[in-house]
C-alpha atoms as a PDB file:
ATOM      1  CA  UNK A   1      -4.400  -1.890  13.556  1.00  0.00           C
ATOM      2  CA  UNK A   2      -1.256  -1.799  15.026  1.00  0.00           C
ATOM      3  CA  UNK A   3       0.767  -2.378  12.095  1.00  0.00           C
ATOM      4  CA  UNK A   4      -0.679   0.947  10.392  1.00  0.00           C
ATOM      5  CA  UNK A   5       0.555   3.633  11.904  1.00  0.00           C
ATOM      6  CA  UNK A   6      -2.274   6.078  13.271  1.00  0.00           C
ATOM      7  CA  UNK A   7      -1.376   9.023  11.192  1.00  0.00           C
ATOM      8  CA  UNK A   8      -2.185   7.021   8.024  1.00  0.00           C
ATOM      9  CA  UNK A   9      -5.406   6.196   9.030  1.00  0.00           C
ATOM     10  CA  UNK A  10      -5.528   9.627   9.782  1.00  0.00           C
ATOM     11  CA  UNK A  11      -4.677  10.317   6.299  1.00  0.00           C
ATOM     12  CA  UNK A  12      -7.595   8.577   5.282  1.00  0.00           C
ATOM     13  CA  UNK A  13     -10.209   9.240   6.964  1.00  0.00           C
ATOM     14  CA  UNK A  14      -8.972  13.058   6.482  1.00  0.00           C
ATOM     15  CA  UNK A  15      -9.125  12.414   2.391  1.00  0.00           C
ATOM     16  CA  UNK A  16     -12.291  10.033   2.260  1.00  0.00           C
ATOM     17  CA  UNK A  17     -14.723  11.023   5.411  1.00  0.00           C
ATOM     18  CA  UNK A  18     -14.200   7.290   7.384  1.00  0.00           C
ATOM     19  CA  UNK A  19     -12.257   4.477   8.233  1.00  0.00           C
ATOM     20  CA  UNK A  20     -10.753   2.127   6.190  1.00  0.00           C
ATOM     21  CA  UNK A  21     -11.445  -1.327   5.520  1.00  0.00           C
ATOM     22  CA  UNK A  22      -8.486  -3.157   5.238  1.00  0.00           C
ATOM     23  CA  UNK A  23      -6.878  -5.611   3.499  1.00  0.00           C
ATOM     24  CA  UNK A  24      -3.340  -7.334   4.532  1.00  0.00           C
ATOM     25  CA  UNK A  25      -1.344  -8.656   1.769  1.00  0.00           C
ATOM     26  CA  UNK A  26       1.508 -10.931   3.185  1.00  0.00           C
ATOM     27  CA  UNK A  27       3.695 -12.979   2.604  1.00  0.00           C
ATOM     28  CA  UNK A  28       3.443 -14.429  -0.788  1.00  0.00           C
ATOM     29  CA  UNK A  29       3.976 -10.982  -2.855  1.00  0.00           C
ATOM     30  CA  UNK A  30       7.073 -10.742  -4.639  1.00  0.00           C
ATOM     31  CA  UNK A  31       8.785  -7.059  -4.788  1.00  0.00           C
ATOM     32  CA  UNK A  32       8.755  -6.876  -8.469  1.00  0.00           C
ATOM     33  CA  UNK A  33       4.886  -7.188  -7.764  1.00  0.00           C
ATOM     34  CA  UNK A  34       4.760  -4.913  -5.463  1.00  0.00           C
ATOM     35  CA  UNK A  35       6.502  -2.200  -7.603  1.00  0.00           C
ATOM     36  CA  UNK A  36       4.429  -2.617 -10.287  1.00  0.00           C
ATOM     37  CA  UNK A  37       1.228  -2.234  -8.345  1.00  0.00           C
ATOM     38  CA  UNK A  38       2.225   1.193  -6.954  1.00  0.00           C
ATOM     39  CA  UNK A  39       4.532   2.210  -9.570  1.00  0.00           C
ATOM     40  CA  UNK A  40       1.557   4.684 -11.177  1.00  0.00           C
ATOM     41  CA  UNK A  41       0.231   5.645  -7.512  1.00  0.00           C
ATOM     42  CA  UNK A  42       1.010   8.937  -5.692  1.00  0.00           C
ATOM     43  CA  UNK A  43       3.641   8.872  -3.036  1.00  0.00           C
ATOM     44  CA  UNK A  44       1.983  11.030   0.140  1.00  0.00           C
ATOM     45  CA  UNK A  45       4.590   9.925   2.997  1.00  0.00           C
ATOM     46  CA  UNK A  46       7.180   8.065   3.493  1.00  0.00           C
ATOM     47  CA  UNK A  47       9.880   7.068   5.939  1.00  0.00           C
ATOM     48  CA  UNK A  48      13.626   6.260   5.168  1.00  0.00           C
ATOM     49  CA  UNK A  49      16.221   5.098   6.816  1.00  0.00           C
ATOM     50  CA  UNK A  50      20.276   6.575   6.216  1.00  0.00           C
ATOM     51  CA  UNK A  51      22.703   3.557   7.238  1.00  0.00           C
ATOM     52  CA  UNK A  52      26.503   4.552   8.104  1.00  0.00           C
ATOM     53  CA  UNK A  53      27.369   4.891   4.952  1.00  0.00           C
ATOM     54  CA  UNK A  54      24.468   6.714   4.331  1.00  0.00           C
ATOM     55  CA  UNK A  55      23.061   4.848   1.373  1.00  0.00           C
ATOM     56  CA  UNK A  56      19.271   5.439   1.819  1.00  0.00           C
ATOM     57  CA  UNK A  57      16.980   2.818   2.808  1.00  0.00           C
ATOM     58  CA  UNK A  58      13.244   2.854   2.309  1.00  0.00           C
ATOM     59  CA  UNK A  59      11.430   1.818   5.108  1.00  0.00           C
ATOM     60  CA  UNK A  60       7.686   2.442   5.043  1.00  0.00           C
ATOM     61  CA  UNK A  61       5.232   4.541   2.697  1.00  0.00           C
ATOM     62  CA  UNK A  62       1.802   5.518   2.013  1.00  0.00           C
ATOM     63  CA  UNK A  63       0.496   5.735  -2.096  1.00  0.00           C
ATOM     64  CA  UNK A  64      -2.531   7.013  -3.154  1.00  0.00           C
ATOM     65  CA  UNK A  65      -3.978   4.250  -5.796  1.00  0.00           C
ATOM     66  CA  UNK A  66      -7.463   5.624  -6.369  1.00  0.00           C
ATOM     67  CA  UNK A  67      -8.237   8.915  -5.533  1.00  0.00           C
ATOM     68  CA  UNK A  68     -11.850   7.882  -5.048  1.00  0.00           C
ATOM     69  CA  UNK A  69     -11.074   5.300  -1.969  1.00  0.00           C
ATOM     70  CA  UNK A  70      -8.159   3.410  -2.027  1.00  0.00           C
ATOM     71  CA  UNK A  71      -4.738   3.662  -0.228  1.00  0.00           C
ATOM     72  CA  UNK A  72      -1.663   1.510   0.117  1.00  0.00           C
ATOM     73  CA  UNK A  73       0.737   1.527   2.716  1.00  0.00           C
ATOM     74  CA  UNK A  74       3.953  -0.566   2.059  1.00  0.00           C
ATOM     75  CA  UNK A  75       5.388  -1.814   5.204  1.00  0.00           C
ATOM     76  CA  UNK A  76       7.993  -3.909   3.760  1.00  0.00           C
ATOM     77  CA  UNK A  77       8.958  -4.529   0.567  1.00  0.00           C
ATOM     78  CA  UNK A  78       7.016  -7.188   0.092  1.00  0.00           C
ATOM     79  CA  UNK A  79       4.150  -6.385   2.762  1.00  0.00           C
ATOM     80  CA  UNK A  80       1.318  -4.208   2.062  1.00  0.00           C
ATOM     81  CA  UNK A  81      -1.914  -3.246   3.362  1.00  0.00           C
ATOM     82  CA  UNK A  82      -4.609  -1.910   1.003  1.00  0.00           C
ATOM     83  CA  UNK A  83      -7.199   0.844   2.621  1.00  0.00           C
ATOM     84  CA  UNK A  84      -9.997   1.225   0.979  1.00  0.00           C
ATOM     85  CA  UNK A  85     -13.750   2.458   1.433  1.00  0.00           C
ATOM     86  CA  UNK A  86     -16.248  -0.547   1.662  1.00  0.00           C
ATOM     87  CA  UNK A  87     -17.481   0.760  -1.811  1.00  0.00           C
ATOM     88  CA  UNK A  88     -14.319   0.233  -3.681  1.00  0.00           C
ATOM     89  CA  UNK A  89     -14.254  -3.561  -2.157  1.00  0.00           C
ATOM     90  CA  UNK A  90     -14.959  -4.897  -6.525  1.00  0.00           C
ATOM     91  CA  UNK A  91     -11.705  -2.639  -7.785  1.00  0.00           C
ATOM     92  CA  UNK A  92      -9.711  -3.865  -4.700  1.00  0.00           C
ATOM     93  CA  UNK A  93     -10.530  -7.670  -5.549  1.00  0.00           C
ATOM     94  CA  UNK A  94      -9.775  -6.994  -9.362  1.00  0.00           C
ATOM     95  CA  UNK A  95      -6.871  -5.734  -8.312  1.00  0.00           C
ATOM     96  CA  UNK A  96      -5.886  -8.768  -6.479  1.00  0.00           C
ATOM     97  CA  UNK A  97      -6.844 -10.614  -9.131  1.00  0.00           C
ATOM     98  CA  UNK A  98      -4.712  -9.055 -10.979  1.00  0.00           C
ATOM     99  CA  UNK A  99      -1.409  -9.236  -8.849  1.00  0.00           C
ATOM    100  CA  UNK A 100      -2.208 -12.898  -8.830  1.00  0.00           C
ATOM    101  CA  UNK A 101      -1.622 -12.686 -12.608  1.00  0.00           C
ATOM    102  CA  UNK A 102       1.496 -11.192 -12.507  1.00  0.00           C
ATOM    103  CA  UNK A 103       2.980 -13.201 -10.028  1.00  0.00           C
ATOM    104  CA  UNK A 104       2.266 -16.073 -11.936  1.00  0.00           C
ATOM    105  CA  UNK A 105       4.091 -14.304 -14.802  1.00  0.00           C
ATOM    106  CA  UNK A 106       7.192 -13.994 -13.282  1.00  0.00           C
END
């Protein structure tokens, strides 16, 4: 997938022994959503960028979510892709379901 980059597919199939399903999440998430859902998950890279006046400006990440399976790479901040292992496909889709919930919240 083109949008990934390689070295975080890399990343997981390094951490969980093969490739990733995946899941694209765009355009409909709102970035308060978005910060909620990875707010408890476990940076392992990121990207920045420094403007001129070198305030820093995230670009792209990778979070661990589950340490069992599941990955989420922000490309934006309101696109995201979840990875996940086929066997973690019923805690991906409650997690959906619940992102639906609180964007219907806000």
């Amino acid at each position: 997938m083109k949008e990934i980059p390689q070295h975080c597919i890399d990343i997981f199939k390094e951490r969980f022994g093969c490739y990733p399903s995946i899941v694209d999440i765009y355009p409909n998430m709102e970035k308060e959503v978005v910060d909620k859902l990875i707010t408890k998950s476990h940076l392992l890279w990121y990207e920045d960028f420094i403007t001129i006046d070198y305030d820093i400006k995230p670009q792209h990440s990778l979070y661990e979510y589950d340490s069992t399976g599941i990955l989420i790479y922000r490309k934006t901040e309101r696109h995201i892709f979840i990875l996940t292992k086929v066997d973690k496909k019923n805690v991906v889709d409650y997690t959906l379901q619940q992102l639906k919930r609180l964007k219907k919240k806000d």
